[in-house]
C-alpha atoms as a PDB file:
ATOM      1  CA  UNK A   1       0.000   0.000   0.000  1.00  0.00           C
ATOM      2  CA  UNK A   2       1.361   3.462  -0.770  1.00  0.00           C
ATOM      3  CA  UNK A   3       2.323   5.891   2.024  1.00  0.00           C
ATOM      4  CA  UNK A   4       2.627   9.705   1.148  1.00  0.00           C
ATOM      5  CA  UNK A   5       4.746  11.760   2.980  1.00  0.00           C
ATOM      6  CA  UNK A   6       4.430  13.953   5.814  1.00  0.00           C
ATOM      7  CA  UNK A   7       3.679  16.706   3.269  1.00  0.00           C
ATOM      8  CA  UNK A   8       1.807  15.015   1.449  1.00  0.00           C
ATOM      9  CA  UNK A   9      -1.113  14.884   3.948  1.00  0.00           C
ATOM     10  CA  UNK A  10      -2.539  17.398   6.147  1.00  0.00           C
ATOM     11  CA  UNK A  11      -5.116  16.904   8.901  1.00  0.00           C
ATOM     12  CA  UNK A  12      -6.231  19.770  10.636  1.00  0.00           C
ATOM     13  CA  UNK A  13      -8.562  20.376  13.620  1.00  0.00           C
ATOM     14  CA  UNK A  14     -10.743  22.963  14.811  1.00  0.00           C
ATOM     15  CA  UNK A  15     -11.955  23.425  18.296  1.00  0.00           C
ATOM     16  CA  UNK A  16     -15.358  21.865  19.157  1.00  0.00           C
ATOM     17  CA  UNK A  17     -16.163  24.980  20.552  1.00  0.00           C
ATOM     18  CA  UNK A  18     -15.348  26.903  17.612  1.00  0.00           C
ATOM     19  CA  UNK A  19     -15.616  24.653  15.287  1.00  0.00           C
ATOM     20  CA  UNK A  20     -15.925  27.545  12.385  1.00  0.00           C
ATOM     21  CA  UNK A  21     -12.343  28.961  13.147  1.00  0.00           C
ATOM     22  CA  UNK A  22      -9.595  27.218  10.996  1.00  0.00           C
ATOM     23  CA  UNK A  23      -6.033  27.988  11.974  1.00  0.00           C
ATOM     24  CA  UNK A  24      -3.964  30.775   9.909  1.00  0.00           C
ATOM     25  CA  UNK A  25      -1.211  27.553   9.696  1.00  0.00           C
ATOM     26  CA  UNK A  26      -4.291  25.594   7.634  1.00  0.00           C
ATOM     27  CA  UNK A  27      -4.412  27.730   4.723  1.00  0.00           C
ATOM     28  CA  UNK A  28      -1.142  27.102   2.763  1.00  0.00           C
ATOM     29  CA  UNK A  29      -2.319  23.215   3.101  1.00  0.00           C
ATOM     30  CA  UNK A  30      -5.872  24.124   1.341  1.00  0.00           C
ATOM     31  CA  UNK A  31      -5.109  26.348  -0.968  1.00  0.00           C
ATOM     32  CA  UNK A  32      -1.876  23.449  -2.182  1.00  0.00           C
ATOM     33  CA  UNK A  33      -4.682  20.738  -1.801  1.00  0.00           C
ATOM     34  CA  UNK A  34      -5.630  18.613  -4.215  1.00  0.00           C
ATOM     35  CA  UNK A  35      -8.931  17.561  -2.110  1.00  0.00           C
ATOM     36  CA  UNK A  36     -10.388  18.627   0.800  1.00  0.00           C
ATOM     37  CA  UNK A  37     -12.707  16.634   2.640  1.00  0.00           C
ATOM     38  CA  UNK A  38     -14.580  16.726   6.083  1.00  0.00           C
ATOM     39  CA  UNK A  39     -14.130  14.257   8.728  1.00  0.00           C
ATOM     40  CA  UNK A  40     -17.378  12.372  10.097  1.00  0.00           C
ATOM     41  CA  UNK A  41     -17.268  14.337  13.313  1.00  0.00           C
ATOM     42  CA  UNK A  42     -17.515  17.484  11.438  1.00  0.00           C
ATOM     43  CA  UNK A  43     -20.687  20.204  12.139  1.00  0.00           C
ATOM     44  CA  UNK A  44     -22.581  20.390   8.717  1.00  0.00           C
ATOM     45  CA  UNK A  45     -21.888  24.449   8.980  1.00  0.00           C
ATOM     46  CA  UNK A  46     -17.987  23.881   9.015  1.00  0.00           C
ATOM     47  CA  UNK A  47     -18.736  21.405   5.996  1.00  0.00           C
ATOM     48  CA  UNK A  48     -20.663  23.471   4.111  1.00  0.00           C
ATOM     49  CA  UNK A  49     -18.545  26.739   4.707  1.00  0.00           C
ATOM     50  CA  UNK A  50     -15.457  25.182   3.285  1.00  0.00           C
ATOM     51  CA  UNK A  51     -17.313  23.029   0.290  1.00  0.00           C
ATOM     52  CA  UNK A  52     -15.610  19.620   1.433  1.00  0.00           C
ATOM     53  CA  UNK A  53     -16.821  16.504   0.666  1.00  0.00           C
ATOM     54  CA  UNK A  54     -17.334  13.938   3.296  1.00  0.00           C
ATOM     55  CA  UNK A  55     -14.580  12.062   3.672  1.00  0.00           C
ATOM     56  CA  UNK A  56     -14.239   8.487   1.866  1.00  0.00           C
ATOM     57  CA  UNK A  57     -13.142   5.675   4.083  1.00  0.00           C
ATOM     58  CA  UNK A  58      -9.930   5.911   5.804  1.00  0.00           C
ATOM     59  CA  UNK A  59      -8.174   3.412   3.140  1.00  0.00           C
ATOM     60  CA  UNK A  60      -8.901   5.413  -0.108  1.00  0.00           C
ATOM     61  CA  UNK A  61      -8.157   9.089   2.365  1.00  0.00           C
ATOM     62  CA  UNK A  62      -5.012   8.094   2.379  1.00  0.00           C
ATOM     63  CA  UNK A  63      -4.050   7.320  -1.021  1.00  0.00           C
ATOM     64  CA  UNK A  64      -4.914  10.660  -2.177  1.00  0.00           C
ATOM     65  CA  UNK A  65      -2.094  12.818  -2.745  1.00  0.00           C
ATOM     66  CA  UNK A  66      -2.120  16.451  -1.119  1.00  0.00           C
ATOM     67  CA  UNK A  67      -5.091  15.552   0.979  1.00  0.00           C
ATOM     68  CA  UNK A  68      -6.303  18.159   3.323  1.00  0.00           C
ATOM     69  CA  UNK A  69      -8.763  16.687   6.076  1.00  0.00           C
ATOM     70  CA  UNK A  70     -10.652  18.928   8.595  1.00  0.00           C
ATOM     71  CA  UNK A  71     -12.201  17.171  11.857  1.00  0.00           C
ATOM     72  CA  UNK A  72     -12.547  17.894  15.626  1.00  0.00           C
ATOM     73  CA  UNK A  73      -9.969  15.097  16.706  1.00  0.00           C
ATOM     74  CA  UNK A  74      -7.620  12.697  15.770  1.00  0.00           C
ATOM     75  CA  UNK A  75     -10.239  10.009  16.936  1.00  0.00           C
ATOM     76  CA  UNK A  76     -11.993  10.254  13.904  1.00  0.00           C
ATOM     77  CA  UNK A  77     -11.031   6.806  12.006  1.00  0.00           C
ATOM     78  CA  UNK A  78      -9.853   8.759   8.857  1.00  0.00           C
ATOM     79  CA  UNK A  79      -8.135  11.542  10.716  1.00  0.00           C
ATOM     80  CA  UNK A  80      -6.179   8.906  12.714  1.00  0.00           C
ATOM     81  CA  UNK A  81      -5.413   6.848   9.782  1.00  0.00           C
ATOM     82  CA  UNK A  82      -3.787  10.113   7.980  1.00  0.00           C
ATOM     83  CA  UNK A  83      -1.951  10.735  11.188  1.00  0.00           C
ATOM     84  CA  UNK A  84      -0.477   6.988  11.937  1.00  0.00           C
ATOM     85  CA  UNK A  85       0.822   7.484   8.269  1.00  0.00           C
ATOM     86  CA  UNK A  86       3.049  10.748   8.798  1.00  0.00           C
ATOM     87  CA  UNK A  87       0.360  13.382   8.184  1.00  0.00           C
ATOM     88  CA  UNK A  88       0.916  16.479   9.326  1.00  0.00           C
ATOM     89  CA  UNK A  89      -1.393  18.121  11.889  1.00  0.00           C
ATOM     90  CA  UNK A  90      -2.776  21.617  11.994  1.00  0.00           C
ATOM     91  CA  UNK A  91      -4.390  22.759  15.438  1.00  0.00           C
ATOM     92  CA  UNK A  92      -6.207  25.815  16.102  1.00  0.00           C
ATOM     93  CA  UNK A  93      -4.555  27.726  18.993  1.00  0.00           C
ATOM     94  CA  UNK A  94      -7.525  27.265  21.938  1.00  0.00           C
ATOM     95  CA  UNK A  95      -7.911  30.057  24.443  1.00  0.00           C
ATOM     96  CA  UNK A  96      -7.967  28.202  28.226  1.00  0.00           C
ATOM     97  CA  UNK A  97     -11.921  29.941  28.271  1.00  0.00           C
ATOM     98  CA  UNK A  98     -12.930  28.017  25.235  1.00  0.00           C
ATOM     99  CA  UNK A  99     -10.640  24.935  26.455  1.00  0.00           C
ATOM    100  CA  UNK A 100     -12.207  24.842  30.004  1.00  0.00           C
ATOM    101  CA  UNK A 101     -15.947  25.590  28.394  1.00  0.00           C
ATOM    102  CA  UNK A 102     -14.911  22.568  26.221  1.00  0.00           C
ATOM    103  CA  UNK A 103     -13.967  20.501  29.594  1.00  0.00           C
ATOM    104  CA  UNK A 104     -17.034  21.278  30.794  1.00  0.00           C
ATOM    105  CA  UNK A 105     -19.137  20.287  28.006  1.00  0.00           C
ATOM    106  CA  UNK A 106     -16.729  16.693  27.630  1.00  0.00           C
ATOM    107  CA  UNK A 107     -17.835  16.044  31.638  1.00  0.00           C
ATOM    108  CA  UNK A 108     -21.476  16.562  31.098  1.00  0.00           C
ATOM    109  CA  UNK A 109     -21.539  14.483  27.716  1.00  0.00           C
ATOM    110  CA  UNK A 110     -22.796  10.923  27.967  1.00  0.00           C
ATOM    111  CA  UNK A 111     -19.420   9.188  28.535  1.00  0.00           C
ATOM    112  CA  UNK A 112     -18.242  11.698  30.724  1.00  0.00           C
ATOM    113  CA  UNK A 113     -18.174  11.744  34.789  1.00  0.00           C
ATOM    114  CA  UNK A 114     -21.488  10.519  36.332  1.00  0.00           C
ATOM    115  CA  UNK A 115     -21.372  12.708  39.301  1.00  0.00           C
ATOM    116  CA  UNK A 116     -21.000  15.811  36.910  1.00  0.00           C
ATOM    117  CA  UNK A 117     -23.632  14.484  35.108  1.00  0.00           C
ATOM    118  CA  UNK A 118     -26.257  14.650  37.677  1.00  0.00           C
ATOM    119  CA  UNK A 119     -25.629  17.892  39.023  1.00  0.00           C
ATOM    120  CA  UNK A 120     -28.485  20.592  38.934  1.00  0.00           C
ATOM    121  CA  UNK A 121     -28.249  24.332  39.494  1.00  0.00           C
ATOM    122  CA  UNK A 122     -30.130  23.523  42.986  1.00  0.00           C
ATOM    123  CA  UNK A 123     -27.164  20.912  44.275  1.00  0.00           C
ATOM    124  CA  UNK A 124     -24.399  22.816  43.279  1.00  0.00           C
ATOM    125  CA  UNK A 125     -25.466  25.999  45.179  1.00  0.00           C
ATOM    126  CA  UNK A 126     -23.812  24.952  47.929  1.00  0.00           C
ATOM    127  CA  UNK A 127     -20.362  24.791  46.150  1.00  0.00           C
ATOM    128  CA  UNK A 128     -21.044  28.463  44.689  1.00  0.00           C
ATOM    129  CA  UNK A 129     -21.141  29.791  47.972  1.00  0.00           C
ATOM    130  CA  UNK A 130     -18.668  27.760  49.773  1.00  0.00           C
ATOM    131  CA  UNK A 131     -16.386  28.742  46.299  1.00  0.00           C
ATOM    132  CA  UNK A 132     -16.618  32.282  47.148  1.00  0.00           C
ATOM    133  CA  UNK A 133     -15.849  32.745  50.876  1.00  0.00           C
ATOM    134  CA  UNK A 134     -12.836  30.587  50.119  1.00  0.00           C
ATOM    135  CA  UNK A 135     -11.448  33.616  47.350  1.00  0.00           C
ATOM    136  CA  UNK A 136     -12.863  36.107  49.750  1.00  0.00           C
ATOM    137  CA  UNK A 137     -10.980  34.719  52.388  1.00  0.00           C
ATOM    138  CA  UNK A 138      -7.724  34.417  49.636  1.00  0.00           C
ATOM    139  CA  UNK A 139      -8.344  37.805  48.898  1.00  0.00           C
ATOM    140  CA  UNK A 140      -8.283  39.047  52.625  1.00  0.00           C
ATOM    141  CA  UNK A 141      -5.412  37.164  53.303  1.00  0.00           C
ATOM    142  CA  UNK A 142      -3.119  38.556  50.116  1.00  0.00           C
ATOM    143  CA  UNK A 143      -2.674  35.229  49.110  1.00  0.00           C
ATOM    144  CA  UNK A 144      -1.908  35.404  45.431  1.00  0.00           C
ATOM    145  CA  UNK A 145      -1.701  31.252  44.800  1.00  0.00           C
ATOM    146  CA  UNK A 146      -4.734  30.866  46.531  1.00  0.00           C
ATOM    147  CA  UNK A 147      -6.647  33.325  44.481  1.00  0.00           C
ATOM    148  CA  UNK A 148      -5.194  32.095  41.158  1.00  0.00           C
ATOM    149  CA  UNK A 149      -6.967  28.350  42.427  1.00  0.00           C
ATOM    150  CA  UNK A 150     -10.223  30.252  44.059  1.00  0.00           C
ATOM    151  CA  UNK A 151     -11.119  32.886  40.878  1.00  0.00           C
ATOM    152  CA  UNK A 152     -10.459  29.191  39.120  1.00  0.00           C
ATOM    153  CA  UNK A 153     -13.088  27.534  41.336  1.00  0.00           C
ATOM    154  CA  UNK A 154     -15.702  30.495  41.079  1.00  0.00           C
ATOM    155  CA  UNK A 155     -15.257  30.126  37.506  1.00  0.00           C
ATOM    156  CA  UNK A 156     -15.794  26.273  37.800  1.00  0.00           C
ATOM    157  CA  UNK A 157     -19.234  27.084  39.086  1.00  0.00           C
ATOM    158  CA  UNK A 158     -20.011  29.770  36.364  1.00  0.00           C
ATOM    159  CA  UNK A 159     -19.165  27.282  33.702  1.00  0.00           C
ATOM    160  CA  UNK A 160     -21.066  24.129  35.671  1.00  0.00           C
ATOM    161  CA  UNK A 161     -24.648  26.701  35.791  1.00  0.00           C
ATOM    162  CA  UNK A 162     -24.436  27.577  32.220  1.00  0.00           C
ATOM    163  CA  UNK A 163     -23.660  23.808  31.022  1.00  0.00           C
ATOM    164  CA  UNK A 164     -26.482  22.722  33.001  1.00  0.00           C
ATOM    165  CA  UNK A 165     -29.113  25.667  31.760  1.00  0.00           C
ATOM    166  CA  UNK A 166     -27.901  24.657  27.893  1.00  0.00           C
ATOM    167  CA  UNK A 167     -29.687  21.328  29.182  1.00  0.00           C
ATOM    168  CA  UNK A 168     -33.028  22.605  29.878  1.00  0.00           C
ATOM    169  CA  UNK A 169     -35.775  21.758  27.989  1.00  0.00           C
ATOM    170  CA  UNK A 170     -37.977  24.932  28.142  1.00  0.00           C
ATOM    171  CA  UNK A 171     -35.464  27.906  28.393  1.00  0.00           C
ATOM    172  CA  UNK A 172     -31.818  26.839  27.424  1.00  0.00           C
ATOM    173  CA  UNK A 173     -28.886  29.071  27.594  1.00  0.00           C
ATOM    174  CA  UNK A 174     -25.214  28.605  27.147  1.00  0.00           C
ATOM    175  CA  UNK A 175     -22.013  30.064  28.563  1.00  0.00           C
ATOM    176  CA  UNK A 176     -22.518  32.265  25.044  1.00  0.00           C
ATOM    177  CA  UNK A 177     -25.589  33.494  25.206  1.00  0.00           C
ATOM    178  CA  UNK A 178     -24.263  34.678  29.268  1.00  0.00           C
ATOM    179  CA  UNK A 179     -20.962  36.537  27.873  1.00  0.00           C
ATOM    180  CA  UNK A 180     -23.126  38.215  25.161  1.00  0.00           C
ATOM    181  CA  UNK A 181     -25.465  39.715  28.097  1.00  0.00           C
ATOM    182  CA  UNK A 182     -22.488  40.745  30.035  1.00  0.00           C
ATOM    183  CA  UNK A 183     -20.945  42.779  27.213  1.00  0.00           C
ATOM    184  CA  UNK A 184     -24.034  44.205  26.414  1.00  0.00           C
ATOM    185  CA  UNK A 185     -24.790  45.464  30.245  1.00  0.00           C
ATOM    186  CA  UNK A 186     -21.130  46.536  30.427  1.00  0.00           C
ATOM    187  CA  UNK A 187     -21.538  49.075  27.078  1.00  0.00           C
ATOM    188  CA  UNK A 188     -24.773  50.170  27.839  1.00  0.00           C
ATOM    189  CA  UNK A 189     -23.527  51.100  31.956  1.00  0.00           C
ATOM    190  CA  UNK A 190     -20.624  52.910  30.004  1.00  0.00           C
ATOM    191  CA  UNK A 191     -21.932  55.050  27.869  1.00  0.00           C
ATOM    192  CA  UNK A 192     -19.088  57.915  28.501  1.00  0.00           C
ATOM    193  CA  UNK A 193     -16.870  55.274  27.150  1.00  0.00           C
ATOM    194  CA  UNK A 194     -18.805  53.111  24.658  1.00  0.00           C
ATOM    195  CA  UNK A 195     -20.811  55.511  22.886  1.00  0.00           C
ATOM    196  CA  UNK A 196     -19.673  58.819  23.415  1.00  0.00           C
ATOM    197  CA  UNK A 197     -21.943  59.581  26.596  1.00  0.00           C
ATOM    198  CA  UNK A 198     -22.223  62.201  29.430  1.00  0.00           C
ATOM    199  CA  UNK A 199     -18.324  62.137  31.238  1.00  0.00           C
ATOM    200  CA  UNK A 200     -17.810  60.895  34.404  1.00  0.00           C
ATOM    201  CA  UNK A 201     -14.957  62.234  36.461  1.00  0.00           C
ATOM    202  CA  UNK A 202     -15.420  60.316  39.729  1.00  0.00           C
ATOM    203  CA  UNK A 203     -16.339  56.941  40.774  1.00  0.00           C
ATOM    204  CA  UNK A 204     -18.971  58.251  42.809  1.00  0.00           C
ATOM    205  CA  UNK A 205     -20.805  59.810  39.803  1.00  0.00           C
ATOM    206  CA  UNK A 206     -20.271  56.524  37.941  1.00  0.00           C
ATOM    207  CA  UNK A 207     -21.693  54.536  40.477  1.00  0.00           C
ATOM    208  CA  UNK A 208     -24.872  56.725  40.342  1.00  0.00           C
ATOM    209  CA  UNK A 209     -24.958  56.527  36.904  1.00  0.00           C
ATOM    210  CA  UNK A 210     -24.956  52.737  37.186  1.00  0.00           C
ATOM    211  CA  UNK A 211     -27.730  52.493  39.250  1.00  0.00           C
ATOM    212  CA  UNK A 212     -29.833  54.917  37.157  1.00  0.00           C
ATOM    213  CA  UNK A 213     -29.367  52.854  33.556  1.00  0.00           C
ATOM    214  CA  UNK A 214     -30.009  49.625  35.986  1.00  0.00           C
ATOM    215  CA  UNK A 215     -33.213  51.181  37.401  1.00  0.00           C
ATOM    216  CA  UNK A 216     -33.884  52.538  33.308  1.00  0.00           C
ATOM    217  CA  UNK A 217     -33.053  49.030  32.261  1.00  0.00           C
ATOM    218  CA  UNK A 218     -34.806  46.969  34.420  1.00  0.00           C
ATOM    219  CA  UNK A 219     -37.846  48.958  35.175  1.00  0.00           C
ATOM    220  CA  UNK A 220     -37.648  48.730  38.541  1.00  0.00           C
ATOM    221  CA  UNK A 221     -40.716  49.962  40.466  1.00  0.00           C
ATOM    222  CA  UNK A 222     -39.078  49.984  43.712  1.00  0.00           C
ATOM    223  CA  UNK A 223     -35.282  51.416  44.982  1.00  0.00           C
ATOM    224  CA  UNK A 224     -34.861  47.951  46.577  1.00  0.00           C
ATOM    225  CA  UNK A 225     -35.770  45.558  43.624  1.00  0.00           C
ATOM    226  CA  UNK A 226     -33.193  43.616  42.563  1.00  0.00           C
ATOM    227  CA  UNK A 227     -31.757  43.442  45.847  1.00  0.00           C
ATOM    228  CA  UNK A 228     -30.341  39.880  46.815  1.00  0.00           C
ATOM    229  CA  UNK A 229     -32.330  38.697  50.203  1.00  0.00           C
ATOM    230  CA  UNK A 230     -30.683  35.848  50.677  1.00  0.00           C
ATOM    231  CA  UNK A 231     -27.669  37.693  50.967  1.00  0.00           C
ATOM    232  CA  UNK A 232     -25.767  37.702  54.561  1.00  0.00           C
ATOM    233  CA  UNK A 233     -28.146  39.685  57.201  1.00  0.00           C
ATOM    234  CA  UNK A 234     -25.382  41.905  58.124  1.00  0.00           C
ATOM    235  CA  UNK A 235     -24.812  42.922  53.871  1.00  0.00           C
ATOM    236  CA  UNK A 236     -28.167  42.610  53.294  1.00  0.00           C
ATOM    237  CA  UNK A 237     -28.972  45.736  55.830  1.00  0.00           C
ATOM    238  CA  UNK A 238     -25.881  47.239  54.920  1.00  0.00           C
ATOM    239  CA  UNK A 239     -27.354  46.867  50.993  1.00  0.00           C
ATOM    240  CA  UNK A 240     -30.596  48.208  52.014  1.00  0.00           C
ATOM    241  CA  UNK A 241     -28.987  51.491  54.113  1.00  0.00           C
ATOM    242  CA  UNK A 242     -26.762  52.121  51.045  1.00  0.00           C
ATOM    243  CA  UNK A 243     -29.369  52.082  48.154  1.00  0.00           C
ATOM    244  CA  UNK A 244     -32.287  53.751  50.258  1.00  0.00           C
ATOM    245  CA  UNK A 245     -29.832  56.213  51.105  1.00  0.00           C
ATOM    246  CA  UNK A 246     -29.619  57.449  47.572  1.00  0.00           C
ATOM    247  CA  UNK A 247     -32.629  58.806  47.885  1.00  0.00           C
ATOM    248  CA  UNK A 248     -32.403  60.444  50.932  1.00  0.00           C
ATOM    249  CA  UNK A 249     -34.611  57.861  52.822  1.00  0.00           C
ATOM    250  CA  UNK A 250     -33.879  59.694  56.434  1.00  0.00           C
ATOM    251  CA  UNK A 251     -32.310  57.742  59.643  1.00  0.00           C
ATOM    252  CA  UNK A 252     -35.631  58.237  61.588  1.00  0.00           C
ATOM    253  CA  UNK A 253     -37.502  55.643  59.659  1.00  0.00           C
ATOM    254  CA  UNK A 254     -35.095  52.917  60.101  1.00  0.00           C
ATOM    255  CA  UNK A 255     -36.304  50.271  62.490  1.00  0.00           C
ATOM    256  CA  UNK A 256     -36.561  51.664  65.859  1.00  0.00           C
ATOM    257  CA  UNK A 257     -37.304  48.549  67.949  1.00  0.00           C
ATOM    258  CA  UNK A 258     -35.540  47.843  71.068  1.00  0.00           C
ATOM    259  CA  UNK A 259     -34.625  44.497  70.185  1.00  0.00           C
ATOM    260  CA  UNK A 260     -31.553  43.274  68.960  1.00  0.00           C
ATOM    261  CA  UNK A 261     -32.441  42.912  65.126  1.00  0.00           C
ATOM    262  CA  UNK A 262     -33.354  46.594  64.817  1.00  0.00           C
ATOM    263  CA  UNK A 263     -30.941  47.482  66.657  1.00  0.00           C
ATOM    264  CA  UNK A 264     -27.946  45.353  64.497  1.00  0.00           C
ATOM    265  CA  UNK A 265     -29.742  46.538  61.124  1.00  0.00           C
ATOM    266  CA  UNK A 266     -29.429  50.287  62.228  1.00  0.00           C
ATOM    267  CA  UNK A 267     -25.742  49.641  62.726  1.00  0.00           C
ATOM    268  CA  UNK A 268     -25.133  47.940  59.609  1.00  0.00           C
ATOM    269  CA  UNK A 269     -27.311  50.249  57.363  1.00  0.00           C
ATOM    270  CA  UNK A 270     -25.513  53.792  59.021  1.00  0.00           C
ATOM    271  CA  UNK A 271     -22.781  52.210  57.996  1.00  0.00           C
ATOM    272  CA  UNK A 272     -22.743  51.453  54.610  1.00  0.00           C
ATOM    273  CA  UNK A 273     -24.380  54.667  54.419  1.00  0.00           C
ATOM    274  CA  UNK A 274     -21.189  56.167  55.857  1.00  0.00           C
ATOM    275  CA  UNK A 275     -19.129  53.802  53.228  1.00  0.00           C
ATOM    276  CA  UNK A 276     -18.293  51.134  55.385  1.00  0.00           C
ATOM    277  CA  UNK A 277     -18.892  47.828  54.754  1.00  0.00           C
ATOM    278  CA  UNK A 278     -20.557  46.383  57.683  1.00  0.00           C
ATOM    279  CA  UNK A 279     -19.829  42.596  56.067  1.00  0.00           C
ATOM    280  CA  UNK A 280     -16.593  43.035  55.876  1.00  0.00           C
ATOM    281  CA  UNK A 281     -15.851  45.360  58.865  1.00  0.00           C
ATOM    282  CA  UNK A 282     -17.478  42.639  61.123  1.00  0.00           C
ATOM    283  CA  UNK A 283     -16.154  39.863  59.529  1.00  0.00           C
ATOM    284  CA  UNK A 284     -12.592  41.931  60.248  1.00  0.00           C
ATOM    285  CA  UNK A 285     -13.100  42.220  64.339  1.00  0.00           C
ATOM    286  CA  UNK A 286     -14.608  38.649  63.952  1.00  0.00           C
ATOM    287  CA  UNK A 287     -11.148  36.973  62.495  1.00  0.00           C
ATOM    288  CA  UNK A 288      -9.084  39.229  65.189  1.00  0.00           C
ATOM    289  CA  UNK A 289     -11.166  38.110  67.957  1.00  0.00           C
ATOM    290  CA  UNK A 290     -10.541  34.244  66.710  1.00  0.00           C
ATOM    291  CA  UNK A 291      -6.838  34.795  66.867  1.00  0.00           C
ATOM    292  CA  UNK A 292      -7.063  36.038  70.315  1.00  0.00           C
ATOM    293  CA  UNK A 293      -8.643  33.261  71.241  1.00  0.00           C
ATOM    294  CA  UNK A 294      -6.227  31.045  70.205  1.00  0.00           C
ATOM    295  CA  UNK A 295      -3.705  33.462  71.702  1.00  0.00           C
ATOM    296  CA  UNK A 296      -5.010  33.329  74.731  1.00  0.00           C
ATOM    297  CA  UNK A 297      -5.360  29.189  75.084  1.00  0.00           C
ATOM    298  CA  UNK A 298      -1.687  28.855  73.398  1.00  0.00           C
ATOM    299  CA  UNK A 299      -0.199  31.051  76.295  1.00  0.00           C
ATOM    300  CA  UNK A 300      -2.802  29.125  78.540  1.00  0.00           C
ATOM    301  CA  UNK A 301      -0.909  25.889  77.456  1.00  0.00           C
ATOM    302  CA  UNK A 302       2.351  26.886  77.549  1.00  0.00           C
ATOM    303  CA  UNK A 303       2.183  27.970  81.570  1.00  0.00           C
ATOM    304  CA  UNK A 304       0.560  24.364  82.085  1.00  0.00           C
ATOM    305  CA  UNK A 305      -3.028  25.179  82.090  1.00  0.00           C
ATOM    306  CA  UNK A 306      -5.706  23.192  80.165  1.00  0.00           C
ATOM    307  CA  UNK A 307      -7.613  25.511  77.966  1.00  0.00           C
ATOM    308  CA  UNK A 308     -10.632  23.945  78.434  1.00  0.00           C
ATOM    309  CA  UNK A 309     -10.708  25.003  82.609  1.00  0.00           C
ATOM    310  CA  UNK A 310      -9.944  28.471  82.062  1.00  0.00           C
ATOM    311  CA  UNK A 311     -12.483  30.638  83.755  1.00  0.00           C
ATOM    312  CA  UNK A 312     -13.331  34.421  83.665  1.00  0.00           C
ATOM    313  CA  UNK A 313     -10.170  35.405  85.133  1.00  0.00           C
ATOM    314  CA  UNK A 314      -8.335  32.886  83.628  1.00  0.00           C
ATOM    315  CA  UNK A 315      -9.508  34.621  80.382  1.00  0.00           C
ATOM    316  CA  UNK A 316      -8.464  37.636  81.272  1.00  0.00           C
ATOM    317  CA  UNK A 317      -5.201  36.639  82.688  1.00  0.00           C
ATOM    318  CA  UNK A 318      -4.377  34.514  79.129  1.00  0.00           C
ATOM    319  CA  UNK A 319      -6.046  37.279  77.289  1.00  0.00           C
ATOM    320  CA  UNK A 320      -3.238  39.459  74.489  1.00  0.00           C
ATOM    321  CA  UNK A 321      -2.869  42.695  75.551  1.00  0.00           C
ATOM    322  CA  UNK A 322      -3.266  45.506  72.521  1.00  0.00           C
END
């Protein structure tokens, strides 16, 4: 049986997830081609775009001089049988977006991982929220590695709700269609930049603007639509003081009870108002007190006491001064 040369034989592969983008490297092969043809694993579109037959089987493919093939993978039988015989192969360069949006997709397939598989948006909540207090808690500590794997983790989750709501029978999205809405919010909340808009000077005056093409946007009928109540209670007052505060809602109408909800939610809507994050600022005196507590019980330990029998004064005694 003959066997052409390296250069004699081209097989070239395009992303599944863009499976219309050939590589720049591909063209010298098809325009030198004497046939082009489309592996089995091919999208019709791709097919059709480039006017390639389907391929013949992997046998007669491969006695064709200056054959050009174009499939997804080297699994296809004709693509491997070019490639066993010295072909040369063409990839197109792969962003790690569209390679991990890919990964995704090759988990959720039939074939793939079963417990992937049987996720829903409702069982992986609890990973989306556990995902981002660990980068919050990278990002407090200034721990570069650890946000590199956490922003990697959140993005996990992103990727895991949009494979899932490309699944659904009535309403299905993809990770697409959810870029294409971001980009559009982003231009239309920038106007100043985007299309030549009113300037903004200050991030305080983009801020309002934001919330004034949101409110336009969404036709809101209320300053506290949209807001997220199933947010932390201590952000969720904090959100509440903040965006009532833009319009002046006064002090005297927050909730004046005497018991200790009204009282916390007064503390934590005065001060976001005052631009303090009261999530953040009590999540702050939270982590210090923690370390004094283990403070305290290390020193405990190390003049012979047991932790664990320390009482008020012993607390006090133990207790790091400053």
């Amino acid at each position: 049986m003959t066997s052409y040369p390296t250069a004699a034989a081209t097989v070239v592969l395009v992303s599944p997830a863009m499976p219309e983008v050939l590589p720049a490297a591909a063209w010298p092969a098809l325009r030198a081609a004497e046939a082009v043809y489309a592996a089995a694993d091919l999208p019709e579109a791709t097919r059709s775009a480039l006017d390639a037959k389907a391929a013949p089987h992997p046998e007669v493919l491969a006695r064709i001089p200056r054959v050009v093939l174009v499939a997804l993978s080297t699994d296809d039988a004709g693509a491997a049988e070019l490639v066993r015989r010295g072909a040369a192969v063409v990839e197109t360069p792969v962003p790690s977006l569209v390679r991990a949006v890919e990964v995704m997709d090759r988990l959720r397939s039939p074939g793939g991982c079963p417990w992937d598989a049987a996720q829903t948006h409702e069982s992986l909540l609890q990973y989306l929220v556990e995902e981002t207090y660990e980068l919050l808690d990278a990002i407090e500590q200034g721990d570069r590695s650890a946000m590199r794997e956490e922003l990697g983790d959140v993005l996990l989750q992103v990727l895991f709700h949009a494979r899932v709501a490309a699944e659904h029978g009535a309403d299905p999205f993809d990770i697409d269609v959810v870029a294409d809405e971001l980009v559009g919010k982003l231009v239309n909340r920038h106007p100043h930049i985007f299309t030549g808009g009113e300037t903004v000077h200050t991030p305080e005056h983009q801020q309002q603007r934001w919330e004034q093409l949101k409110q336009a946007e969404k036709q809101r009928d209320s300053i506290v639509d949209g807001i997220a109540l199933g947010q932390p209670a201590t952000a969720l007052a904090g959100k509440l003081g903040q965006r009532t505060g833009r319009r002046e809602l006064p002090f005297d109408l927050f909730p004046a009870g005497g018991d200790e909800g009204s009282k916390l939610f007064r503390i934590a809507a005065a001060a976001r108002r005052a631009g303090v994050d009261p999530e953040g600022a009590l999540r702050t005196a939270a982590k210090d007190f923690a370390e004094k507590v283990r403070a305290a019980e290390l020193a405990a330990r190390r003049h012979g006491v047991d932790p664990t029998r320390l009482d008020a004064d012993g607390w006090r005694r133990f207790w790091p001064r400053g």
